[in-house]
PDB file of N, CA and C in Angstrom:
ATOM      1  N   UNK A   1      76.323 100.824 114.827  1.00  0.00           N
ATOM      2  CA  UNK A   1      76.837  99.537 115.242  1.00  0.00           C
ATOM      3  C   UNK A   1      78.364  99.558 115.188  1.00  0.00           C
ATOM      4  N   UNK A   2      78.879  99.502 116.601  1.00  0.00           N
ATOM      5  CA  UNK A   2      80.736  99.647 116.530  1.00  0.00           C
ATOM      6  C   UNK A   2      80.892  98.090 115.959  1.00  0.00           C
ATOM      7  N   UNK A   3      82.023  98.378 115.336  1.00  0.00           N
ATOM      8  CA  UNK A   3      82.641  97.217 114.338  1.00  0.00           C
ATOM      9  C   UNK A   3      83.839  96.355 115.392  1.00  0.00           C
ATOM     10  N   UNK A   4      83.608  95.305 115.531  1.00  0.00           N
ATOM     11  CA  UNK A   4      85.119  95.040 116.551  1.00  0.00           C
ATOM     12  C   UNK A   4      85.827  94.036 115.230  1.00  0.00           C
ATOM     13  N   UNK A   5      87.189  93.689 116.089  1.00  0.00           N
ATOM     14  CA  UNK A   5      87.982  92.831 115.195  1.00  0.00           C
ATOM     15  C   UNK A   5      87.596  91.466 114.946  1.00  0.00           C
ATOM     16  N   UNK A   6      87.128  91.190 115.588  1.00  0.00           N
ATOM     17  CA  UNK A   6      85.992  89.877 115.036  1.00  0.00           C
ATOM     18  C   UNK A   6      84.797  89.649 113.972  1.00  0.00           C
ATOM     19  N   UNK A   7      85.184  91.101 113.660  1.00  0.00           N
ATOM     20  CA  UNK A   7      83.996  90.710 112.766  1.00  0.00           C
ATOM     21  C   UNK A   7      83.589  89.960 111.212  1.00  0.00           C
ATOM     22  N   UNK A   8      82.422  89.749 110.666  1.00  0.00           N
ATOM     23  CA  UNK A   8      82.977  88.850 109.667  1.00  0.00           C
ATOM     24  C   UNK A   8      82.504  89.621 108.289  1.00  0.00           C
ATOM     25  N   UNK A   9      83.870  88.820 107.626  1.00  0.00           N
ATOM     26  CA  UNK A   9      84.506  90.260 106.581  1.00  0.00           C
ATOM     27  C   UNK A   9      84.229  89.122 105.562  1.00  0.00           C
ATOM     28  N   UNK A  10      83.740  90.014 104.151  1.00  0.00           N
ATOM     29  CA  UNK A  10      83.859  89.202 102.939  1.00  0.00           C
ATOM     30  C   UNK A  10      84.948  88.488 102.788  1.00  0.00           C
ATOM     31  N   UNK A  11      84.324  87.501 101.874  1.00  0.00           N
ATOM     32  CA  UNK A  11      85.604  86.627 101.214  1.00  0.00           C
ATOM     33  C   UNK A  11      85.564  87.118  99.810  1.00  0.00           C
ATOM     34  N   UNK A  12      87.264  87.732  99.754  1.00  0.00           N
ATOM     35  CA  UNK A  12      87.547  88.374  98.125  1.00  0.00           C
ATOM     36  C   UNK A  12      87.672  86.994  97.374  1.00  0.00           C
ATOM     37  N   UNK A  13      86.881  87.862  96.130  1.00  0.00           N
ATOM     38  CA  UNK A  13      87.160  86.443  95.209  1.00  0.00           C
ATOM     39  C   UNK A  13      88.422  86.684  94.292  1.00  0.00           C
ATOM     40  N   UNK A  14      88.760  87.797  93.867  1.00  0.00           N
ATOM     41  CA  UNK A  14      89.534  87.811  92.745  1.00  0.00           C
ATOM     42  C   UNK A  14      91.146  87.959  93.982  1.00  0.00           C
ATOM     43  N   UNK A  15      91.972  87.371  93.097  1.00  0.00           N
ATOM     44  CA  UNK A  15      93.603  86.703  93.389  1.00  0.00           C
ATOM     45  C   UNK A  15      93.832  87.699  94.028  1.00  0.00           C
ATOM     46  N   UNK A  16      94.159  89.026  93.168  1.00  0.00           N
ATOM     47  CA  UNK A  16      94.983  90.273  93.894  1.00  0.00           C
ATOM     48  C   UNK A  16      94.047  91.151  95.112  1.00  0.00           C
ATOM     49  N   UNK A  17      92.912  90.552  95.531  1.00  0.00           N
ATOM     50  CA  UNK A  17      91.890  91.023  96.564  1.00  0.00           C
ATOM     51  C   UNK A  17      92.246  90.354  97.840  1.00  0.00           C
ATOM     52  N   UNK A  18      92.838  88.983  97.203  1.00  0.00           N
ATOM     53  CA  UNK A  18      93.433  88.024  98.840  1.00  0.00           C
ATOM     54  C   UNK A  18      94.511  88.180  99.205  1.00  0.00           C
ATOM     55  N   UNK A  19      95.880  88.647  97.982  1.00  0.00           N
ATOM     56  CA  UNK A  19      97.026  88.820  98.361  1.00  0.00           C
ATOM     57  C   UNK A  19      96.603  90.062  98.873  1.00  0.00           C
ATOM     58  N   UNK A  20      96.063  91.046  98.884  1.00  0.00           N
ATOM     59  CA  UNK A  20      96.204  92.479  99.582  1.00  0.00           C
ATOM     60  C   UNK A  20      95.272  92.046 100.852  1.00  0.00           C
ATOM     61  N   UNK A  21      94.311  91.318 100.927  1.00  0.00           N
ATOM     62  CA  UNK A  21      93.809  90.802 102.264  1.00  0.00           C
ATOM     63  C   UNK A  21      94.856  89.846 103.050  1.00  0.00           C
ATOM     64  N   UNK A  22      95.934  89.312 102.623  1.00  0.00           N
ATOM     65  CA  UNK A  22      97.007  88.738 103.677  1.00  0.00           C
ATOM     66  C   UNK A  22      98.126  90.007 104.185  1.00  0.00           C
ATOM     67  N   UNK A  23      98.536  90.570 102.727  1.00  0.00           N
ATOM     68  CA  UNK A  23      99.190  91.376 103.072  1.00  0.00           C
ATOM     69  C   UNK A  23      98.685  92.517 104.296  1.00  0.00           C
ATOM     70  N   UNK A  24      97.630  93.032 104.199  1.00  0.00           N
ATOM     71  CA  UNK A  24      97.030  93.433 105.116  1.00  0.00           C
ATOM     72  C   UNK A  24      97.019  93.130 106.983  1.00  0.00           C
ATOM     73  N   UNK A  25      96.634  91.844 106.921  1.00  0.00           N
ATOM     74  CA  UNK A  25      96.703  91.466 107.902  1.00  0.00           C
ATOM     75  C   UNK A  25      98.667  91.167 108.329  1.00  0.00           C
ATOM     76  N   UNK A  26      99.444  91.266 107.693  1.00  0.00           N
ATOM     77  CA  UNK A  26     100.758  91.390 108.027  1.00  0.00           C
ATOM     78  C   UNK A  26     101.295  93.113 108.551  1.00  0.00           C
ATOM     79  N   UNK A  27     100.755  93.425 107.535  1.00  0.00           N
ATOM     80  CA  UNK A  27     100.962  95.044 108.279  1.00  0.00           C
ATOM     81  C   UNK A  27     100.163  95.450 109.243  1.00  0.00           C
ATOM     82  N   UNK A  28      99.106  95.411 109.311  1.00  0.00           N
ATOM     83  CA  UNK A  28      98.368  95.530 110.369  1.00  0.00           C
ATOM     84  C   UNK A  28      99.198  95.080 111.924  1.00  0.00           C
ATOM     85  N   UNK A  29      99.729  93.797 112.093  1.00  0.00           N
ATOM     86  CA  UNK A  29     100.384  93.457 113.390  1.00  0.00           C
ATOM     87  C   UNK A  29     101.585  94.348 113.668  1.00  0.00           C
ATOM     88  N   UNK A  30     102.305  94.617 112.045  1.00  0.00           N
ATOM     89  CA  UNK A  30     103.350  95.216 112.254  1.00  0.00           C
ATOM     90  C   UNK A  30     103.651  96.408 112.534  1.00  0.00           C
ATOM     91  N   UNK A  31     101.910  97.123 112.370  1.00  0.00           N
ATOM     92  CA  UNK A  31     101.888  98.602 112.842  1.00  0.00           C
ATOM     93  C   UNK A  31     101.577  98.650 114.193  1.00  0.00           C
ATOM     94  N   UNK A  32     100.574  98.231 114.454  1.00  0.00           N
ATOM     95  CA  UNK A  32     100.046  97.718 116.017  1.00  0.00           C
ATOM     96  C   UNK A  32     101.279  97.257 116.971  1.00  0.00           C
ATOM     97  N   UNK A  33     102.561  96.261 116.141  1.00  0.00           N
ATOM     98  CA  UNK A  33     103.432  96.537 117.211  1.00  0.00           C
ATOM     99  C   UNK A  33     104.135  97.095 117.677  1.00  0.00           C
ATOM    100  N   UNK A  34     104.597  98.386 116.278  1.00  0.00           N
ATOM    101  CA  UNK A  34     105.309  99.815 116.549  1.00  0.00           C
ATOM    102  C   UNK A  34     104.566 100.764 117.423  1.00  0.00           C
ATOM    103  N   UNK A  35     103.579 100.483 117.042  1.00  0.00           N
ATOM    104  CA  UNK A  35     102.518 102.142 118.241  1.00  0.00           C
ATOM    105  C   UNK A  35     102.429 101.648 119.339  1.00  0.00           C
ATOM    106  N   UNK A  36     102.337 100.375 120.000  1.00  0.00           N
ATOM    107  CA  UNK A  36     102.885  99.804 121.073  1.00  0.00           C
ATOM    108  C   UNK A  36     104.048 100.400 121.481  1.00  0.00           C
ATOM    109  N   UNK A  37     104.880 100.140 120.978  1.00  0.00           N
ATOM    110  CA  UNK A  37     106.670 100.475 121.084  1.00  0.00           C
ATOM    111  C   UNK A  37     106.584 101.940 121.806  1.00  0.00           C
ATOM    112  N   UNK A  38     105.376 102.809 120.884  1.00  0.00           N
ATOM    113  CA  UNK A  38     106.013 104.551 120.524  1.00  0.00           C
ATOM    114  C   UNK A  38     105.370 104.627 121.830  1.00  0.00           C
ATOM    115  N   UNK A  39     103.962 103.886 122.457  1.00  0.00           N
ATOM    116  CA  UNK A  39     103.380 104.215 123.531  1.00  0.00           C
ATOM    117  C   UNK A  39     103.707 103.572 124.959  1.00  0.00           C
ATOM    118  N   UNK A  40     104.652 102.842 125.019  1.00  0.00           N
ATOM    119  CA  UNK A  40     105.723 101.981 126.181  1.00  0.00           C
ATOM    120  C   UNK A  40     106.942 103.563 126.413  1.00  0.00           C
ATOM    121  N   UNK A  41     107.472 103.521 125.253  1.00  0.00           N
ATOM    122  CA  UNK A  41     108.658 104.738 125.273  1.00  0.00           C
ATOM    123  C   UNK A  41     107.948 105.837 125.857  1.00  0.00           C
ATOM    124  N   UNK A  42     106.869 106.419 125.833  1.00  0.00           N
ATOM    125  CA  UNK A  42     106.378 107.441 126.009  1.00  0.00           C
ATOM    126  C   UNK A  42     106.014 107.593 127.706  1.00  0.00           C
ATOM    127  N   UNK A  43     106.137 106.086 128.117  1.00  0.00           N
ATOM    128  CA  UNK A  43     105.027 105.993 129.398  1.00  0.00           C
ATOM    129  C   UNK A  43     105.909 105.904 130.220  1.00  0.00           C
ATOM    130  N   UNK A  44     107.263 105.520 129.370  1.00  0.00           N
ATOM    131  CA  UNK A  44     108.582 104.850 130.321  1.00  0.00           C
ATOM    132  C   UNK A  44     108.952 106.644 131.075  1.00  0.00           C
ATOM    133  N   UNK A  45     109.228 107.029 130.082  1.00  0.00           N
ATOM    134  CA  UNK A  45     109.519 108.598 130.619  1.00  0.00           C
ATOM    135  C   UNK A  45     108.495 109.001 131.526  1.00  0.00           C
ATOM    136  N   UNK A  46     107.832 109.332 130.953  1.00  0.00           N
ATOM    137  CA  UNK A  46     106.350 109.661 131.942  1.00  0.00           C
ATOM    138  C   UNK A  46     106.720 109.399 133.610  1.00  0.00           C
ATOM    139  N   UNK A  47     106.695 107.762 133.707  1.00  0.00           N
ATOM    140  CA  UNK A  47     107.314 107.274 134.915  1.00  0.00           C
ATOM    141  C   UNK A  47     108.184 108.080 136.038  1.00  0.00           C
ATOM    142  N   UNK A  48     109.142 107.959 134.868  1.00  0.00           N
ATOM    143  CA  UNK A  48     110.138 108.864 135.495  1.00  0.00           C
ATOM    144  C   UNK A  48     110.187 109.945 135.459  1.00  0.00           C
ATOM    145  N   UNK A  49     109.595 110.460 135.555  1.00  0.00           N
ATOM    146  CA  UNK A  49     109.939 111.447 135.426  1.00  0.00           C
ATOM    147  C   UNK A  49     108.592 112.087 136.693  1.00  0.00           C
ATOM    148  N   UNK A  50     107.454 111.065 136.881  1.00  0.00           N
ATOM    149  CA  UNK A  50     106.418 111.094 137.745  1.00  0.00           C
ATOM    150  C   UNK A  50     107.475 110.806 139.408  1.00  0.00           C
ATOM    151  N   UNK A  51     108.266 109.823 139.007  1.00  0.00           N
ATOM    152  CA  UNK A  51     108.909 109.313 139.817  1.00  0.00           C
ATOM    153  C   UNK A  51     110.002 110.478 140.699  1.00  0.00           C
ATOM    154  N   UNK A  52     110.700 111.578 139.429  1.00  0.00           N
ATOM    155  CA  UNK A  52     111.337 112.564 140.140  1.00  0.00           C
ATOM    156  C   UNK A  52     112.971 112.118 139.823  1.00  0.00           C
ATOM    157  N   UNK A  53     113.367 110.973 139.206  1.00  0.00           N
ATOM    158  CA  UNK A  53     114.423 110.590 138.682  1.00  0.00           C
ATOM    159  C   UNK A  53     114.928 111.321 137.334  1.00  0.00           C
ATOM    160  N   UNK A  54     115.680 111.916 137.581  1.00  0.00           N
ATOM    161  CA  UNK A  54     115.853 112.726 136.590  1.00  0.00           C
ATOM    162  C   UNK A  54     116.550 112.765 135.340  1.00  0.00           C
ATOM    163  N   UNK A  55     118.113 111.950 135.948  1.00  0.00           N
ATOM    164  CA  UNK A  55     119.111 110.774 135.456  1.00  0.00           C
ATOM    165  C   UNK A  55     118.111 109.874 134.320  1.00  0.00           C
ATOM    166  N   UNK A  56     117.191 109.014 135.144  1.00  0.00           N
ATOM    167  CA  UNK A  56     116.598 108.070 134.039  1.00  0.00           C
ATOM    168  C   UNK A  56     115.867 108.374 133.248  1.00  0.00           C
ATOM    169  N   UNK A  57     114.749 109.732 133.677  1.00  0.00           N
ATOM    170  CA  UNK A  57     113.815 110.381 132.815  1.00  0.00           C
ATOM    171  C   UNK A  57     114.789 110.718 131.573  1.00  0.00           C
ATOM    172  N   UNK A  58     116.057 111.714 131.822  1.00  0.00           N
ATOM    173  CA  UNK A  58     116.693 111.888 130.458  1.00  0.00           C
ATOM    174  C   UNK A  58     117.204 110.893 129.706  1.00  0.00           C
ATOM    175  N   UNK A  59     117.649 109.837 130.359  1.00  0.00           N
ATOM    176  CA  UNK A  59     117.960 108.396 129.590  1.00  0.00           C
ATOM    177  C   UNK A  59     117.085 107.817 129.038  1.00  0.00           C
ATOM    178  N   UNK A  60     115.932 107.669 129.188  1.00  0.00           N
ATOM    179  CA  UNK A  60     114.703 107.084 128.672  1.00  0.00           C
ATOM    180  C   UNK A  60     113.893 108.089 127.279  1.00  0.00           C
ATOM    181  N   UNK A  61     114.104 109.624 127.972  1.00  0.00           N
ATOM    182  CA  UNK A  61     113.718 110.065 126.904  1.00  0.00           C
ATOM    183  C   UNK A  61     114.666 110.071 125.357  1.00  0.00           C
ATOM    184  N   UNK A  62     116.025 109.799 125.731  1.00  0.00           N
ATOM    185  CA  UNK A  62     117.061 109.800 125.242  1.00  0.00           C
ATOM    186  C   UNK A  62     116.937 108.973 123.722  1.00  0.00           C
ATOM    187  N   UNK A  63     116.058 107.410 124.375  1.00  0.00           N
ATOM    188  CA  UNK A  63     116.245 106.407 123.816  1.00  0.00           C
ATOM    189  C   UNK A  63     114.433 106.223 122.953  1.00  0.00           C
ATOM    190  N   UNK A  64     113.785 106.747 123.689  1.00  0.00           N
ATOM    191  CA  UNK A  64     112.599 107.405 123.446  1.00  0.00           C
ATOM    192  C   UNK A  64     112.555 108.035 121.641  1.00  0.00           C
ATOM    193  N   UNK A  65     113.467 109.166 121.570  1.00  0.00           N
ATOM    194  CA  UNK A  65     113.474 109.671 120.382  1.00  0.00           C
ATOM    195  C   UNK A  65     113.780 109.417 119.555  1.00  0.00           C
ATOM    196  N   UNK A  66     114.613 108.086 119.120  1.00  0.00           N
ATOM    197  CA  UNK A  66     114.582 107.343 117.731  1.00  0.00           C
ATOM    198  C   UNK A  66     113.402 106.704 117.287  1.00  0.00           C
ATOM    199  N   UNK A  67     112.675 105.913 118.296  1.00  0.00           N
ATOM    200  CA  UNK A  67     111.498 105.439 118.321  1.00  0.00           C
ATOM    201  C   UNK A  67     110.133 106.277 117.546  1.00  0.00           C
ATOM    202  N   UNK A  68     110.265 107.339 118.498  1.00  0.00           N
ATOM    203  CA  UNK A  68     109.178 108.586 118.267  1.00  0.00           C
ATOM    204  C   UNK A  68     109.223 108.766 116.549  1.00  0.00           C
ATOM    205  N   UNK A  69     110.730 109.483 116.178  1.00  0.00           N
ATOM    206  CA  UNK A  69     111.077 109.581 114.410  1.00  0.00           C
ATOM    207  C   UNK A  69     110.591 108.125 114.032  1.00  0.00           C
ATOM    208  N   UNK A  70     111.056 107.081 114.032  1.00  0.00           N
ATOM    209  CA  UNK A  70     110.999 106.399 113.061  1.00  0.00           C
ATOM    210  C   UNK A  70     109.259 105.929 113.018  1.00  0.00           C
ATOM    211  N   UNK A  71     108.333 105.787 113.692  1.00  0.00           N
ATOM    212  CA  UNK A  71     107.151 105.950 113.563  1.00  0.00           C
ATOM    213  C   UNK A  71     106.584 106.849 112.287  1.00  0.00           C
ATOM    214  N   UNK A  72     107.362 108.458 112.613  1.00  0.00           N
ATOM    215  CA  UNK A  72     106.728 109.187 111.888  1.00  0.00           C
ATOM    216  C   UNK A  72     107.306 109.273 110.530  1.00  0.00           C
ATOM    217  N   UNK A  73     108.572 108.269 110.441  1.00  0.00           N
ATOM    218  CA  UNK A  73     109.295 108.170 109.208  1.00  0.00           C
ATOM    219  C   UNK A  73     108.431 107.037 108.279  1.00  0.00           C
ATOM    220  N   UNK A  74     107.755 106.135 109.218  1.00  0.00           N
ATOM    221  CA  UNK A  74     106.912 104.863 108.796  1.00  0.00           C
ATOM    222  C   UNK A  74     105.773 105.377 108.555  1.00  0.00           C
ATOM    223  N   UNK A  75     105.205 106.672 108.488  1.00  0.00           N
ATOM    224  CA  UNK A  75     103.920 107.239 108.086  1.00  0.00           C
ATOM    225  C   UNK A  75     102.320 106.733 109.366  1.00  0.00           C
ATOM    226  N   UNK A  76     103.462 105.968 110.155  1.00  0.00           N
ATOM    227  CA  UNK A  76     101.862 105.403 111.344  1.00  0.00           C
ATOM    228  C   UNK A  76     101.571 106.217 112.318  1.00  0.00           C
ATOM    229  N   UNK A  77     102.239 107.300 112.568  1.00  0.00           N
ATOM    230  CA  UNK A  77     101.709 108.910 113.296  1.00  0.00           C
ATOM    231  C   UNK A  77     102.556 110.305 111.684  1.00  0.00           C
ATOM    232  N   UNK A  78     101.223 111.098 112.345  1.00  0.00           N
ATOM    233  CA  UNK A  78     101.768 112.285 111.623  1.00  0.00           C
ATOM    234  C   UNK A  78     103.102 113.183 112.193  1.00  0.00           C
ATOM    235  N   UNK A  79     104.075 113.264 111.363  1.00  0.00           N
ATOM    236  CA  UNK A  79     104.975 113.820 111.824  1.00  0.00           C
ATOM    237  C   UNK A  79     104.872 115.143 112.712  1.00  0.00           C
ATOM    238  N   UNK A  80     103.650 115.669 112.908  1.00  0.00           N
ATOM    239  CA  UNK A  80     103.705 116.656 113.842  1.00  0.00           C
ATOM    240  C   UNK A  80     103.274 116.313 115.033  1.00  0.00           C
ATOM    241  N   UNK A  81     102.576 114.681 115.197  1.00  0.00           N
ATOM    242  CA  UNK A  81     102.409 114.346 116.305  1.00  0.00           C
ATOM    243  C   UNK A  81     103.847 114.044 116.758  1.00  0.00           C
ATOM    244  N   UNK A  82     104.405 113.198 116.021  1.00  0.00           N
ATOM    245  CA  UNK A  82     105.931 112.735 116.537  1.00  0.00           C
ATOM    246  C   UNK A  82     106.475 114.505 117.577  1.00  0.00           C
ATOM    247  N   UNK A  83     106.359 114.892 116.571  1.00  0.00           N
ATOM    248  CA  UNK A  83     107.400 116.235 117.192  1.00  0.00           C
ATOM    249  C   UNK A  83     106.679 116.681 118.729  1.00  0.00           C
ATOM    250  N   UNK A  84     105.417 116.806 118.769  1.00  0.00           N
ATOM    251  CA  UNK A  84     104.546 117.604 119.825  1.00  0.00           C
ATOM    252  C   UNK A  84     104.832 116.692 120.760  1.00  0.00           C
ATOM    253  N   UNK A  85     104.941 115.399 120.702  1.00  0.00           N
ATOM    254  CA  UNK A  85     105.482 114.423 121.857  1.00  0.00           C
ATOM    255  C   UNK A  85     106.392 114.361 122.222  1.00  0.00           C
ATOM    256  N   UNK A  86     107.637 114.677 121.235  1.00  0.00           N
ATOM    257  CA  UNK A  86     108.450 114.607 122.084  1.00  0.00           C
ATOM    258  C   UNK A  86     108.922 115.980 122.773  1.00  0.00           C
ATOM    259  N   UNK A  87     108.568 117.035 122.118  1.00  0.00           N
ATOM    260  CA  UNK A  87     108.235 118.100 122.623  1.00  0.00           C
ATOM    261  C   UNK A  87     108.503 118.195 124.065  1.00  0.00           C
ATOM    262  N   UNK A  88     106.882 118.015 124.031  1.00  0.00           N
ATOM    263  CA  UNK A  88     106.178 117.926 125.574  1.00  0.00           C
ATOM    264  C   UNK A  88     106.617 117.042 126.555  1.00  0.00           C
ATOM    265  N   UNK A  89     107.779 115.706 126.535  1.00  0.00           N
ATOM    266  CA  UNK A  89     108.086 114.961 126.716  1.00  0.00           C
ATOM    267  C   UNK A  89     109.730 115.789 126.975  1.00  0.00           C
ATOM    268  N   UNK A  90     110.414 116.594 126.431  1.00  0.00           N
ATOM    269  CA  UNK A  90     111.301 117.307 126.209  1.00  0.00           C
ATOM    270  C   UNK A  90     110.910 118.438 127.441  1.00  0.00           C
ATOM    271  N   UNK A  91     110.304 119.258 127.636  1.00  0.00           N
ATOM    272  CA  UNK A  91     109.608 119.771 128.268  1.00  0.00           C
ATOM    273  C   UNK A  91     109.178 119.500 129.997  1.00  0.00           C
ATOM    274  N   UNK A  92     109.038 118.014 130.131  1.00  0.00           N
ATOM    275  CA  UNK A  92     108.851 117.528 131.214  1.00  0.00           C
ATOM    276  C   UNK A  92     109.843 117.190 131.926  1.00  0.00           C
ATOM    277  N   UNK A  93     111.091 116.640 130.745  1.00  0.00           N
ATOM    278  CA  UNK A  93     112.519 116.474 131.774  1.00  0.00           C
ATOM    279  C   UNK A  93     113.030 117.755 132.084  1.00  0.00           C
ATOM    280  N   UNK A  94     112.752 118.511 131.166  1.00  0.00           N
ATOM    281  CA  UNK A  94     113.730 119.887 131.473  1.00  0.00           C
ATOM    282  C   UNK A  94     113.138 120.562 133.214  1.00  0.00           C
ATOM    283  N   UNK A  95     111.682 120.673 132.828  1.00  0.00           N
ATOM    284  CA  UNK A  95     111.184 120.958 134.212  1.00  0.00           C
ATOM    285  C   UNK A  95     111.682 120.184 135.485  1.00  0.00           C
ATOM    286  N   UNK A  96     111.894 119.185 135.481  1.00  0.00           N
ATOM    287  CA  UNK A  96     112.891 117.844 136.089  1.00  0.00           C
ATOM    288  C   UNK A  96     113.694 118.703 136.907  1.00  0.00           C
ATOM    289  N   UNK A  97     114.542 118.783 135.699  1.00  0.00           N
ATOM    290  CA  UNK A  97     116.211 118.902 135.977  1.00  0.00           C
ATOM    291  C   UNK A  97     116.013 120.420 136.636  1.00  0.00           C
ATOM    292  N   UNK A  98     115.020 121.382 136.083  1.00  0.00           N
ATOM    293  CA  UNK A  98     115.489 122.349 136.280  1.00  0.00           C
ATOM    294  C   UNK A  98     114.804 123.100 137.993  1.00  0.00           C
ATOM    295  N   UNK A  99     113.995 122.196 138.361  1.00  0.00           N
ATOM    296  CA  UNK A  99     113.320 121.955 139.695  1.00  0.00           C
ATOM    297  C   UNK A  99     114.401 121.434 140.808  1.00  0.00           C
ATOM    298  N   UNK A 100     115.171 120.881 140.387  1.00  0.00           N
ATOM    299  CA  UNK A 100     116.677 120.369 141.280  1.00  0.00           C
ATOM    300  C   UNK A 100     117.572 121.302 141.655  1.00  0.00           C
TER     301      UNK A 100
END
């Protein structure tokens, strides 16, 4: 039985079971809105780089790679994913530029 986000979750009884059930639900949005972030940056390049712009592909990836680190500095990807993305992402402009 897949679990969705609706589903219905005990009610903690003891104090420090609800503060870590709010706290929870605060990090939770706040991770969900960084891997958003890391997966917009990722797609932005992509684009461009689908697109053949080569100028913006490196500008995007440019701006791309603080994003990528600080994810993996926040522990919400493994730092070897961070790297293999941008990698491969590194990789795709160069082919870019070097196709011109």
């Amino acid at each position: 039985m897949a679990t969705t986000s609706k589903a219905k979750k005990k009610t903690v009884r003891i104090a420090s079971g609800r503060k870590r059930a709010r706290q929870d639900v605060k990090l939770n949005a706040a991770n969900t809105a960084l891997r958003s972030r890391f997966r917009t940056a990722i797609k932005n390049v992509q684009k461009a780089v689908a697109g053949g712009d080569k100028a913006k592909a490196a500008e995007l990836f440019k701006q791309a790679q603080p994003v990528i680190d600080s994810i993996a500095d926040k522990g919400i990807f493994h730092k070897n994913k961070a790297a293999r993305c941008k990698s491969r992402l590194s990789a795709k402009v160069k082919a870019l530029s070097l196709a011109a």
